[in-house]
C-alpha atoms as a PDB file:
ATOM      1  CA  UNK A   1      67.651  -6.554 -79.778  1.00  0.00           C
ATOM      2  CA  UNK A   2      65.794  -8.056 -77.112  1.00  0.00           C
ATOM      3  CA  UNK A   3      65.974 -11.661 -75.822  1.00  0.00           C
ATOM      4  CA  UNK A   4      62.785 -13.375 -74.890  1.00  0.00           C
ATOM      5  CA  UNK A   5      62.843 -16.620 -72.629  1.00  0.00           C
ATOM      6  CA  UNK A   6      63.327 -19.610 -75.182  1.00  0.00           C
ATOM      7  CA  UNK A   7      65.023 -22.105 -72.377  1.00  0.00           C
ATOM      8  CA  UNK A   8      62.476 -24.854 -71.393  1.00  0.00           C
ATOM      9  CA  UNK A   9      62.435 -26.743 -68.146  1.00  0.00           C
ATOM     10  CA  UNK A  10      64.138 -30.348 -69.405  1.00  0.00           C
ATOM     11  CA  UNK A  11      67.001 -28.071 -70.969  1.00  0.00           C
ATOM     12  CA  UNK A  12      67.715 -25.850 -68.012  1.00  0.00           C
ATOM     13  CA  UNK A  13      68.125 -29.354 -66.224  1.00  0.00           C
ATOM     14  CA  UNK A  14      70.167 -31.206 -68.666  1.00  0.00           C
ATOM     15  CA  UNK A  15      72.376 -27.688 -69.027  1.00  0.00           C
ATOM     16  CA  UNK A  16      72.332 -27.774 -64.907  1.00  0.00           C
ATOM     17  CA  UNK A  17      73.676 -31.444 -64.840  1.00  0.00           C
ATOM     18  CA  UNK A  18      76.315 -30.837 -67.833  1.00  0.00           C
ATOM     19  CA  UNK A  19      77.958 -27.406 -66.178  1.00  0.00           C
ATOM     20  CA  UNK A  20      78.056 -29.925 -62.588  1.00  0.00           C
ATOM     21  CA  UNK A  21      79.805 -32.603 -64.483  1.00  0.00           C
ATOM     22  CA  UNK A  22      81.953 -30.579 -66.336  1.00  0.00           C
ATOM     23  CA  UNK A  23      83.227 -28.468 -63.008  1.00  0.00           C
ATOM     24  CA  UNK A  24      83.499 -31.238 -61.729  1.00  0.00           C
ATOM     25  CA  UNK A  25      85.927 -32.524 -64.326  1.00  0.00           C
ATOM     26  CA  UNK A  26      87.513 -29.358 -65.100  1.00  0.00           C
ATOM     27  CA  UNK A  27      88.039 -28.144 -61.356  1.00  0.00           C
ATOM     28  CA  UNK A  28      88.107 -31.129 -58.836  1.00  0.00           C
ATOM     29  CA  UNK A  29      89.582 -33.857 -60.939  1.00  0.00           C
ATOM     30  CA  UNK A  30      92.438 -32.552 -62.245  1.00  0.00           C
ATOM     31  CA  UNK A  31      94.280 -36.319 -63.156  1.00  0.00           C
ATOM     32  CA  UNK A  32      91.597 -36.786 -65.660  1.00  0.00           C
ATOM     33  CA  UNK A  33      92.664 -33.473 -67.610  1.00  0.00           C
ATOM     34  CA  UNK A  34      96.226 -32.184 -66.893  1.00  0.00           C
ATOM     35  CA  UNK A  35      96.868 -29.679 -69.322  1.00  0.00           C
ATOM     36  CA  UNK A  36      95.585 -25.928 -67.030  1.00  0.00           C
ATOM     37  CA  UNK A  37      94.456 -24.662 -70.858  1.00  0.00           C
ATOM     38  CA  UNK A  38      91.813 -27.594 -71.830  1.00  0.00           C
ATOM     39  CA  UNK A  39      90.470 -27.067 -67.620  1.00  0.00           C
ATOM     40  CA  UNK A  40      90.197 -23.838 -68.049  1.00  0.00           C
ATOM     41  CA  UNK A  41      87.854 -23.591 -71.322  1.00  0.00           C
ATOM     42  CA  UNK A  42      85.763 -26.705 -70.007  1.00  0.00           C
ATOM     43  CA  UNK A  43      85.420 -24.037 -66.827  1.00  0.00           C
ATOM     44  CA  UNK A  44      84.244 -21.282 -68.686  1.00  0.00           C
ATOM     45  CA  UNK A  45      82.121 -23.718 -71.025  1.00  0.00           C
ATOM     46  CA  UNK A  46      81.055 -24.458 -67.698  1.00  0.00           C
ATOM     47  CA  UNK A  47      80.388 -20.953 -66.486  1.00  0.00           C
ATOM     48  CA  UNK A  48      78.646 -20.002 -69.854  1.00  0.00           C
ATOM     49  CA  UNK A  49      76.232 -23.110 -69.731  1.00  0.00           C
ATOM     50  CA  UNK A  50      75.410 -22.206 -65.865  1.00  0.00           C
ATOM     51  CA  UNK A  51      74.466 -18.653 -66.275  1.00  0.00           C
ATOM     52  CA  UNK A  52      72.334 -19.619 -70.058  1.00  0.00           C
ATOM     53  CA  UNK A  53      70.633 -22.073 -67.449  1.00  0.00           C
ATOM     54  CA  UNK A  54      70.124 -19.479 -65.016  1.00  0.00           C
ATOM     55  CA  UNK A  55      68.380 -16.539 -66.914  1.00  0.00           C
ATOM     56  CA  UNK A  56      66.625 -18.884 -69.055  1.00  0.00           C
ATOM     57  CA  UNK A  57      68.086 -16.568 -72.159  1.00  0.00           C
ATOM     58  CA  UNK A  58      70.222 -18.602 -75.116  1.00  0.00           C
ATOM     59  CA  UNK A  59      71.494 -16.549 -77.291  1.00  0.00           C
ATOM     60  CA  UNK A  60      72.833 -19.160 -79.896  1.00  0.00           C
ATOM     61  CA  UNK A  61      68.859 -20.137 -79.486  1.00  0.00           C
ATOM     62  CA  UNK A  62      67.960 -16.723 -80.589  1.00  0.00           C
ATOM     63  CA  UNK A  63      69.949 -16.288 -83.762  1.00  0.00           C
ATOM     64  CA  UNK A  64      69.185 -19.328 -85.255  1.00  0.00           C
ATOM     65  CA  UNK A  65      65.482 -19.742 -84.198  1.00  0.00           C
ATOM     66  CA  UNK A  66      65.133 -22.444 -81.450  1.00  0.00           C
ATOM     67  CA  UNK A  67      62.649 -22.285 -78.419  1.00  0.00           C
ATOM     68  CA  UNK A  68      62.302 -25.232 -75.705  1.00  0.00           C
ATOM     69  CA  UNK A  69      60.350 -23.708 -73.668  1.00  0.00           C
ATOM     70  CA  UNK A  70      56.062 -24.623 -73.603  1.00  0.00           C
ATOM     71  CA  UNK A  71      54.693 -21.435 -74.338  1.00  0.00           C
ATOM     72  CA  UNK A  72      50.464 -21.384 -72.692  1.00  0.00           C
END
């Protein structure tokens, strides 16, 4: 199966800003979450959400038919 680009610009930032914030929470400020279990899923939600932002490529986007990106 092969993934096409179906990430638009105003998504990639929004999914940019989220993965910051939620490093941010997960990682720096640990008082806000204590428990090491719920930091470490918000990090790899974190993770998952920086590298979908990255390649432009959602997969969840794929299988259920979504595309925010302009296409010319």
């Amino acid at each position: 199966m092969k993934f096409s680009r179906n990430v638009g610009t105003l998504d990639q930032v929004l999914r940019l800003g989220i993965s910051a914030i939620l490093f941010y929470i997960s990682l720096v400020d640990t008082e806000f979450i204590a428990d090491p279990l719920s930091s470490g899923i918000l990090a790899f939600i974190a993770v998952g959400n920086l590298v979908v932002a990255t390649v432009r490529i959602c997969p969840l986007y794929s299988l259920v038919g979504i595309n925010t990106r302009k296409l010319n």
